[in-house]
C-alpha atoms as a PDB file:
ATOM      1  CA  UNK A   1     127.687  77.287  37.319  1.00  0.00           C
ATOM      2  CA  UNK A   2     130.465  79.878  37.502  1.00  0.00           C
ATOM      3  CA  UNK A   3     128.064  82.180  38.252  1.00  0.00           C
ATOM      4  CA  UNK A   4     126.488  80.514  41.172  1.00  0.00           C
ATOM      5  CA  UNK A   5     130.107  79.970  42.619  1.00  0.00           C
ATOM      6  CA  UNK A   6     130.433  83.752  42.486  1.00  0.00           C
ATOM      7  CA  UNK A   7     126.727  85.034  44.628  1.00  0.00           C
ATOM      8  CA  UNK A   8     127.859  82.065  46.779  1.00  0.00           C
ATOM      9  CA  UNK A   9     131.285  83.293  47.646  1.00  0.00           C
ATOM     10  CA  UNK A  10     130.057  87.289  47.420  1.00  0.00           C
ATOM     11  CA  UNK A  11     127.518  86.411  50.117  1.00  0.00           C
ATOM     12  CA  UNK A  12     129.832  84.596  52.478  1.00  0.00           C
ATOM     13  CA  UNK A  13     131.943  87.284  52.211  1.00  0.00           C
ATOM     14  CA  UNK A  14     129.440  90.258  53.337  1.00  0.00           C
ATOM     15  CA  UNK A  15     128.931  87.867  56.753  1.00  0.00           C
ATOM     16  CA  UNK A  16     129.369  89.800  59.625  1.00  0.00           C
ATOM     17  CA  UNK A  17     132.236  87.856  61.818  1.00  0.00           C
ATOM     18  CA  UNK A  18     130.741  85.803  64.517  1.00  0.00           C
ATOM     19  CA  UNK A  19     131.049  87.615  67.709  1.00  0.00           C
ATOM     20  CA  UNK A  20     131.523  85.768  70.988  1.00  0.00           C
ATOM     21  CA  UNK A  21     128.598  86.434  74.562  1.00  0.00           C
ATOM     22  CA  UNK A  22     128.214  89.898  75.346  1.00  0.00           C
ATOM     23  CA  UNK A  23     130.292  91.277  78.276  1.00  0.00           C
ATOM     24  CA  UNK A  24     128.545  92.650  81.096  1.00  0.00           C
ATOM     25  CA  UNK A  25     127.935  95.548  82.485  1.00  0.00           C
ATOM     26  CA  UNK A  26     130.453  95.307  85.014  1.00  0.00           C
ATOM     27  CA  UNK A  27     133.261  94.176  82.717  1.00  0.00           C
ATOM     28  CA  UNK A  28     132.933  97.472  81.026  1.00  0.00           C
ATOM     29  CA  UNK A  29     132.863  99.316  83.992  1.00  0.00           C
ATOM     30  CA  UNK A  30     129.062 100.729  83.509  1.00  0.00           C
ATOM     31  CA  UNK A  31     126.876 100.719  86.380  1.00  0.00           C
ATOM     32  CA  UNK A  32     124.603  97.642  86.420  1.00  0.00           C
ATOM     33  CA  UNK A  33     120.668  99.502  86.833  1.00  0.00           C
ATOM     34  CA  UNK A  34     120.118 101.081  83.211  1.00  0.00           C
ATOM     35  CA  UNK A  35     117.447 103.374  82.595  1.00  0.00           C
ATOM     36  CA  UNK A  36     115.771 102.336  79.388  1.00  0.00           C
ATOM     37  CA  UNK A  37     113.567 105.565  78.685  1.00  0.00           C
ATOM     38  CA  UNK A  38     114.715 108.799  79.870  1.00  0.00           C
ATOM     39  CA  UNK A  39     112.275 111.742  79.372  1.00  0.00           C
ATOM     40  CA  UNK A  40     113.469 115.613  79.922  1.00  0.00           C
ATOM     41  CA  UNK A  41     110.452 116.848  82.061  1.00  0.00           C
ATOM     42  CA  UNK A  42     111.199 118.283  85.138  1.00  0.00           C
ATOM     43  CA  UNK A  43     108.997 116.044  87.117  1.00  0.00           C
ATOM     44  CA  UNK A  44     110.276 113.003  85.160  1.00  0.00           C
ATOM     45  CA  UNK A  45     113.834 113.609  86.220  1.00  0.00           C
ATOM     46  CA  UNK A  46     112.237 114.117  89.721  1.00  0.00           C
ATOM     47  CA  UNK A  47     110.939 110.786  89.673  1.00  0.00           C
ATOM     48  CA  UNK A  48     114.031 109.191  88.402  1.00  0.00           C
ATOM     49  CA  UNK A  49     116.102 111.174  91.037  1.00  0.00           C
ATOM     50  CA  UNK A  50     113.533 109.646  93.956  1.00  0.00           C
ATOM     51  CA  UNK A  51     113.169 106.120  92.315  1.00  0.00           C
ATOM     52  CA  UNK A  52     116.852 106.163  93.086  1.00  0.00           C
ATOM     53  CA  UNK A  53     117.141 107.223  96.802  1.00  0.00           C
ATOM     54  CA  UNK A  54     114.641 104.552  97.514  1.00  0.00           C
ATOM     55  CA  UNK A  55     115.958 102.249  95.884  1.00  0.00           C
ATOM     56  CA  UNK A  56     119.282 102.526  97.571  1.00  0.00           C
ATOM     57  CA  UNK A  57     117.212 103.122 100.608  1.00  0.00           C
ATOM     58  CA  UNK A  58     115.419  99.791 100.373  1.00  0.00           C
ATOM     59  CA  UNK A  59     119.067  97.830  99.885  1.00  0.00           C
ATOM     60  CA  UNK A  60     120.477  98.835 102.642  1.00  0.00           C
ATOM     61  CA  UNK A  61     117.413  97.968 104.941  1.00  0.00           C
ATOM     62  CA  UNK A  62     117.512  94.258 102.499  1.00  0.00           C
ATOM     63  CA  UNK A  63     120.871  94.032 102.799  1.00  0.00           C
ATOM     64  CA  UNK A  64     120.765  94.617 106.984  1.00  0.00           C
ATOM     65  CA  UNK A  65     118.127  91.777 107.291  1.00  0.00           C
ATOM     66  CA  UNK A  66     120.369  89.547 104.975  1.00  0.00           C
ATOM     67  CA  UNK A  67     123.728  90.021 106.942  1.00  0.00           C
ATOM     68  CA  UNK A  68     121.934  89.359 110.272  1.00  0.00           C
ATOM     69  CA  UNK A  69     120.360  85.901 108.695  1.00  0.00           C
ATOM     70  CA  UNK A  70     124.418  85.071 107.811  1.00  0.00           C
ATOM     71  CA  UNK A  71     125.540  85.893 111.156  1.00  0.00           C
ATOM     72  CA  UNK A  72     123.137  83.138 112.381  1.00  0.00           C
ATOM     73  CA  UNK A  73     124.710  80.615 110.297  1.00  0.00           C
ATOM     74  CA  UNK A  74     128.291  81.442 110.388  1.00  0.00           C
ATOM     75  CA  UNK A  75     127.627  81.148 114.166  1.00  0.00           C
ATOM     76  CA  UNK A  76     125.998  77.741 113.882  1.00  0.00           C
ATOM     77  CA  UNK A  77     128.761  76.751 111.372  1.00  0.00           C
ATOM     78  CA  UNK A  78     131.946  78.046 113.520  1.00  0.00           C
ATOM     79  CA  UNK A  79     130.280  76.257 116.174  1.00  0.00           C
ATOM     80  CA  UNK A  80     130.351  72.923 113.690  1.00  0.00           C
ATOM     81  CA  UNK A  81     133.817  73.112 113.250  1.00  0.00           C
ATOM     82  CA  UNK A  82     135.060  74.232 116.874  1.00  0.00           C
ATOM     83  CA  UNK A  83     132.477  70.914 118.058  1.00  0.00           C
ATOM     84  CA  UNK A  84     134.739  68.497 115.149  1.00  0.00           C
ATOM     85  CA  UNK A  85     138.174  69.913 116.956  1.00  0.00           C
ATOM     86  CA  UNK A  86     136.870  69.576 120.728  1.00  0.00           C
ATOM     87  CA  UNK A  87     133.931  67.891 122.666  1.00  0.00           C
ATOM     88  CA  UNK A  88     133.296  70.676 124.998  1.00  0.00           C
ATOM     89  CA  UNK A  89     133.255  73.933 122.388  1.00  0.00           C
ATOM     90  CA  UNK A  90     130.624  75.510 124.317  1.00  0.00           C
ATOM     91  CA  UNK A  91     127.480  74.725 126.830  1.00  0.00           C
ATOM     92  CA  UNK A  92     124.034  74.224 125.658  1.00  0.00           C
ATOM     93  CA  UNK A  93     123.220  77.172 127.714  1.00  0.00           C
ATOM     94  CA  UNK A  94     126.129  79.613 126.389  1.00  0.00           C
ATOM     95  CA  UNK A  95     124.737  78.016 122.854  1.00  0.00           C
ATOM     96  CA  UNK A  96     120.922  78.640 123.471  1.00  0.00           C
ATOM     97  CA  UNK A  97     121.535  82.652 124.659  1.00  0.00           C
ATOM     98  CA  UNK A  98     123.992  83.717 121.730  1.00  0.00           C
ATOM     99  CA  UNK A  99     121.834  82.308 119.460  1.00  0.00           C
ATOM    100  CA  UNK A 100     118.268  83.527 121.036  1.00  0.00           C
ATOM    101  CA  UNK A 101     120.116  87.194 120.722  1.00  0.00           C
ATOM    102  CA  UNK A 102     121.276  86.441 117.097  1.00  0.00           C
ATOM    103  CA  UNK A 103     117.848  85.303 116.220  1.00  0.00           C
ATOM    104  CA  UNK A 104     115.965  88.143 117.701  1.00  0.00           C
ATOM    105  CA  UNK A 105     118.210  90.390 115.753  1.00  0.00           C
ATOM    106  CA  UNK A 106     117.519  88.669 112.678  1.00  0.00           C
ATOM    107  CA  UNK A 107     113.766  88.463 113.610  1.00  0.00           C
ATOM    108  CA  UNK A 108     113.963  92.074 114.484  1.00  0.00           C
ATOM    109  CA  UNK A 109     115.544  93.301 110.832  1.00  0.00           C
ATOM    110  CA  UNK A 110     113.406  91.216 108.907  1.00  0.00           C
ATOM    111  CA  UNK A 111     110.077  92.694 110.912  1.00  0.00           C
ATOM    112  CA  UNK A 112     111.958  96.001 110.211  1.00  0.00           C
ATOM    113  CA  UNK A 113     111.729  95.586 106.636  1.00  0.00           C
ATOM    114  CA  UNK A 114     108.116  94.264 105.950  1.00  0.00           C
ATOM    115  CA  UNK A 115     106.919  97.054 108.333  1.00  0.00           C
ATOM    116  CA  UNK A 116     108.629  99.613 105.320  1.00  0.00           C
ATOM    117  CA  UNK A 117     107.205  97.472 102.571  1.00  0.00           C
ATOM    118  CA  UNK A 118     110.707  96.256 101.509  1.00  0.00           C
ATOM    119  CA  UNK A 119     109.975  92.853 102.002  1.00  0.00           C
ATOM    120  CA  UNK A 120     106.749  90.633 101.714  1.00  0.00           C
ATOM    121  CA  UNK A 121     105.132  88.975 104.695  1.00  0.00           C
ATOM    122  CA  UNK A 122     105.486  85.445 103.283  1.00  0.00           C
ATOM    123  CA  UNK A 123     108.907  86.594 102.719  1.00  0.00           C
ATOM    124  CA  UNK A 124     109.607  87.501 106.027  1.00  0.00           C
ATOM    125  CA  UNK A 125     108.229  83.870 107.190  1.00  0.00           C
ATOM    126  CA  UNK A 126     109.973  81.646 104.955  1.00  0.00           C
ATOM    127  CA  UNK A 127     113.215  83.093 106.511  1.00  0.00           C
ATOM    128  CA  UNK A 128     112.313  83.498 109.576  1.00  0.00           C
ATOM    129  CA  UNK A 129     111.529  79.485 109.318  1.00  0.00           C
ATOM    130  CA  UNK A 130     115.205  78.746 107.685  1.00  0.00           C
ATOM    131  CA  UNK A 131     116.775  80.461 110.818  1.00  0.00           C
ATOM    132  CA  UNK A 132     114.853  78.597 113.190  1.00  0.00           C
ATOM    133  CA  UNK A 133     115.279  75.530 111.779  1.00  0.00           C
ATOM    134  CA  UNK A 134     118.694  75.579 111.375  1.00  0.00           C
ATOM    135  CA  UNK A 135     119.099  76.510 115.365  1.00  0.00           C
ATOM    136  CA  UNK A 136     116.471  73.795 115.568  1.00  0.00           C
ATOM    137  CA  UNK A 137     118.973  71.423 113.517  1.00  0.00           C
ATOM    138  CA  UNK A 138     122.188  72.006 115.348  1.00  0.00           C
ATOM    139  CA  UNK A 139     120.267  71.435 118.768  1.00  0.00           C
ATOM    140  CA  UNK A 140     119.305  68.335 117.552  1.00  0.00           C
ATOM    141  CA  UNK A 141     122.684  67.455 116.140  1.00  0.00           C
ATOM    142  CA  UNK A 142     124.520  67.881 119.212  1.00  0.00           C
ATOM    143  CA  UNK A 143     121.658  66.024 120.845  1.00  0.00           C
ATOM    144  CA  UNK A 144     120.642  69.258 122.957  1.00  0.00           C
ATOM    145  CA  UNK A 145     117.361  68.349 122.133  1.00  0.00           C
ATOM    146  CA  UNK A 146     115.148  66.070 120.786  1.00  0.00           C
ATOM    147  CA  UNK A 147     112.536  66.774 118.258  1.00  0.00           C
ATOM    148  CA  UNK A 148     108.754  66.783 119.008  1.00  0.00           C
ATOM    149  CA  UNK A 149     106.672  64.093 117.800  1.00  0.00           C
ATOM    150  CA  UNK A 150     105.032  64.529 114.682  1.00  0.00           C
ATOM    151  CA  UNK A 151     101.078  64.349 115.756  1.00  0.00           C
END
């Protein structure tokens, strides 16, 4: 019995202490795209060097279509609030031009990007539908307009 006390405490004791969740790559200050397999050919680091410029090419045309989508709806919502605070915030006709041009410019970065092959086409649509809809929506809230009938 003594014996079976013993290989029972001698293997708790070899446990490895229980560590807690990983930190991330941020936390340790690493940058967050990891290579997994590097190889030391002259055309693999050529790759890798190219792989990179378009990658950081392709975010920056992403992240232009992205920030014109949020200028859309911090418009709409700035318009929410200043419509809670006062009646008369601003005329249908004031609201329907600033938001045509933010929409076009929108439209126009998101057209930008499928036409490089950042972005897929059914992509594109599905947020090109949220930002008219939500023009759509605040229209209709304010009772600008009234939606068509369903056929």
């Amino acid at each position: 019995m003594s014996m079976l006390c013993a290989r029972f405490s001698k293997s708790l004791s070899l446990r490895a202490p229980a560590l807690g969740p990983r930190p991330s790559h941020a936390a340790l200050g690493r940058p967050s795209v990891t290579v997994v397999a590097k190889l030391n050919t002259p055309s693999s680091k050529y790759r890798q060097r190219l792989n990179e410029k378009q990658r950081m090419y392709n975010k920056s045309i992403k992240s232009a279509a992205r920030t014109r989508i949020k200028n859309v709806i911090k418009f709409t919502d700035n318009l929410e609030r200043e419509f809670a605070k006062s009646a008369e915030a601003m005329s249908e006709e004031d609201f329907i031009k600033k938001a045509d041009e933010l929409v076009a410019d929108a439209f126009s970065h998101i057209d930008k990007a499928v036409s490089k092959g950042v972005m897929k086409k059914t992509t594109a649509a599905r947020r090109k539908s949220r930002v008219t809809r939500l023009k759509r929506e605040f229209r209709e809230r304010r009772g600008w307009s009234t939606p068509e009938m369903a056929n």
